[in-house]
Protein backbone atom coordinates (compact mmCIF):
# COMPACT_ATOMS: atom_id res chain seq x y z
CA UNK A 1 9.84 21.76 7.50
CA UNK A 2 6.04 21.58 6.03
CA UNK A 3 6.32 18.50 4.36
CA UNK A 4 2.87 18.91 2.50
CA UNK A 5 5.00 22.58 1.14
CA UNK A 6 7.91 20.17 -0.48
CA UNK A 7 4.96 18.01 -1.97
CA UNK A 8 2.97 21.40 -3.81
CA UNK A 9 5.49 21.25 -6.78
CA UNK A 10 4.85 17.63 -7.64
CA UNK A 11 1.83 15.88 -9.23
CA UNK A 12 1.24 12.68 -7.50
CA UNK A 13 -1.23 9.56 -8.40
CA UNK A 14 -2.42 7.27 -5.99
CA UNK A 15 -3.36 3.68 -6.63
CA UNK A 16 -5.61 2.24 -4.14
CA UNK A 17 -8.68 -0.06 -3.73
CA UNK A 18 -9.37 1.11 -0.17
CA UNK A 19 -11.95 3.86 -0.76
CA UNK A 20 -11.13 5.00 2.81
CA UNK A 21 -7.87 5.71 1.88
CA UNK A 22 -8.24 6.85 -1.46
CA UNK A 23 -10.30 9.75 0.11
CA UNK A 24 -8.82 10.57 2.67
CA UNK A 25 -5.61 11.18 0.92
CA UNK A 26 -6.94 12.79 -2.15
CA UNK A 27 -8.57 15.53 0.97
CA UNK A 28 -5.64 15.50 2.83
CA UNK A 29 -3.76 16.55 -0.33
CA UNK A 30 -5.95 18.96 -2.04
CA UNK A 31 -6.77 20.91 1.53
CA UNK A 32 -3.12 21.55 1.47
CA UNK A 33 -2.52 22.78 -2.55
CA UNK A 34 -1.07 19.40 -3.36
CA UNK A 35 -2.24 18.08 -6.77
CA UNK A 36 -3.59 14.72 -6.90
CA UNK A 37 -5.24 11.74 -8.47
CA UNK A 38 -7.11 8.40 -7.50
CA UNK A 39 -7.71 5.41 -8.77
CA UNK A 40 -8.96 2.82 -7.41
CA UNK A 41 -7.35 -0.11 -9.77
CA UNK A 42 -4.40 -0.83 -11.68
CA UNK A 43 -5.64 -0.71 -14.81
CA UNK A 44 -7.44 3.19 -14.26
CA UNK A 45 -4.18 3.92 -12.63
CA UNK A 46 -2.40 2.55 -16.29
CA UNK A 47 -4.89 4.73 -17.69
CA UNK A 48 -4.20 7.86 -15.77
CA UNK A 49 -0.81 7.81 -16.65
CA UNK A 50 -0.88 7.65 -20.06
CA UNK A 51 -3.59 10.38 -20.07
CA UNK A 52 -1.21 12.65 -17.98
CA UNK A 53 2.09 13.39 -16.22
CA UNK A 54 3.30 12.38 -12.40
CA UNK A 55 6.01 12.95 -10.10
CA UNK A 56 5.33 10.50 -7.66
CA UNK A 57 3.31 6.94 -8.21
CA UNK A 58 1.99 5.18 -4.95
CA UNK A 59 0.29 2.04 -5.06
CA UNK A 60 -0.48 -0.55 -2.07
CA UNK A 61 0.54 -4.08 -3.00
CA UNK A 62 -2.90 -5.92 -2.98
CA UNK A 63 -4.87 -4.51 -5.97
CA UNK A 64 -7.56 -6.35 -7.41
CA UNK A 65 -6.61 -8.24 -10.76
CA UNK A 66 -3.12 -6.78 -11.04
CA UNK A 67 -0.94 -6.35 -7.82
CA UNK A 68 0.73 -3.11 -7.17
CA UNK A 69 4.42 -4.31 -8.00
CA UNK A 70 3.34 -5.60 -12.17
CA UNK A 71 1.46 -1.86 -12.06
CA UNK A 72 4.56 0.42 -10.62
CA UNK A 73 6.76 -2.21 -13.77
CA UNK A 74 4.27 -1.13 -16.61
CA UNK A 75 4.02 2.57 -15.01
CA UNK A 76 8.10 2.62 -15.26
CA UNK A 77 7.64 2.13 -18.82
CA UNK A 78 5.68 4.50 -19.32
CA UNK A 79 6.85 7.80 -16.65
CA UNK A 80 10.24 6.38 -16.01
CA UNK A 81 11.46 9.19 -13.95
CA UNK A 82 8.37 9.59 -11.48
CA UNK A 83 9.29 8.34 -8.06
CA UNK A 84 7.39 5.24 -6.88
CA UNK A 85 6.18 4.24 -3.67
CA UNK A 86 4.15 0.74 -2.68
CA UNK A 87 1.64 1.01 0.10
CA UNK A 88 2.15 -2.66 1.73
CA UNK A 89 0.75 -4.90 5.16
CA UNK A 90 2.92 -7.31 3.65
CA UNK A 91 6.58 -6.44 3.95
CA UNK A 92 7.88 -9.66 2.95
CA UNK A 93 11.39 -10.20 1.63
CA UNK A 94 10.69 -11.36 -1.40
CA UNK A 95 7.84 -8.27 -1.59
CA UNK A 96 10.77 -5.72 -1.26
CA UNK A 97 13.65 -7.74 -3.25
CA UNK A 98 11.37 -7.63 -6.52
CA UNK A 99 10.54 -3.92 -5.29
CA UNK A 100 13.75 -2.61 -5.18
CA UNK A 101 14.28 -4.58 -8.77
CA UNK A 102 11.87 -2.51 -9.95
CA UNK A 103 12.69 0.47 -9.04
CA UNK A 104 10.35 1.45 -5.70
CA UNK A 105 12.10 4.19 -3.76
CA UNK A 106 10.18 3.69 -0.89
CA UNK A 107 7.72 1.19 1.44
CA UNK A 108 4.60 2.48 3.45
CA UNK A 109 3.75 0.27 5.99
CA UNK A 110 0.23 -0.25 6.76
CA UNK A 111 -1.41 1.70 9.08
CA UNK A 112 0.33 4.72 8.44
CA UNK A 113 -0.75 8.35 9.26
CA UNK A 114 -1.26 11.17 6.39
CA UNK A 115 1.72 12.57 8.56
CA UNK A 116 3.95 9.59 8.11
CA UNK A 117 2.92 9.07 4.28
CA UNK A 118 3.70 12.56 3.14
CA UNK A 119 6.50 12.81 5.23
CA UNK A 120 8.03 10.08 3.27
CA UNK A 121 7.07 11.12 0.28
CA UNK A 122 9.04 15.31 0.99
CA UNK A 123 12.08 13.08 2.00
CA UNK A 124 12.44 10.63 -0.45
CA UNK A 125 11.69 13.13 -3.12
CA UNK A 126 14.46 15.29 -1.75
CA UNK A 127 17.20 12.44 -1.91
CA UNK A 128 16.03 11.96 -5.35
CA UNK A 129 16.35 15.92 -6.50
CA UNK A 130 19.86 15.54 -4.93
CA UNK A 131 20.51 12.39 -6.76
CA UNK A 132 19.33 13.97 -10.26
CA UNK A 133 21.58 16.76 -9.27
CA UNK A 134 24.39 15.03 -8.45
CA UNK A 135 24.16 13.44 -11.79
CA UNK A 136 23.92 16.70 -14.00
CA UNK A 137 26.47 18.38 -13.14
């Protein structure tokens, strides 16, 4: 399974302050057909959303002003059904127990690989298809 082929059909936004990563991803992504946007704070992530549609949210944790678990709450209230992800170093319980509250599907530890990330991303996106599914009929 191409993971990056699962990922073509879905519009995803990324949320991070790490220009590194913000980069590589949005190359990663686009050398594969996968549509995708950057921002590089919660607030022009906020923005981005209300401007257009997305599948998939990811955000890391440690944003600058707002942390990534207040943006992926206001983002829900805005594109409830796009699948969230949080980007984190610091898996903490407390970290994940308001995350799960809040509807995150799924945790990237830091470091992760493009390989990893994406990877995720096919498979939880899957689960959720089968979920939505599941539900409709």
């Amino acid at each position: 399974m191409n993971s990056f082929n699962e990922l073509k059909k879905f519009k995803t936004l990324l949320v991070d302050d790490d220009e590194l990563i913000r980069d590589s991803l949005k190359i990663a992504f686009s050398a594969k057909g996968c549509a995708i946007r950057v921002a590089e704070s919660a607030e022009d992530g906020l923005q981005a959303i209300r401007e257009e549609k997305f599948d998939i949210i990811i955000s890391d944790y440690r944003l600058p002003g707002m942390n990534g678990l207040d943006f992926i709450k206001q983002a829900t209230f805005i594109q409830p059904l796009a699948a969230k992800f949080l980007i984190t170093a610091y898996r903490d319980d407390h970290i994940i127990s308001k995350a799960v509250r809040i509807g995150v599907n799924e945790f990237i530890e830091k470091p992760f690989s493009v390989k990893v990330l994406v990877s995720l991303l096919a498979l939880a996106l899957k689960h959720q298809e089968k979920n939505r599914a599941a539900v409709a009929t």
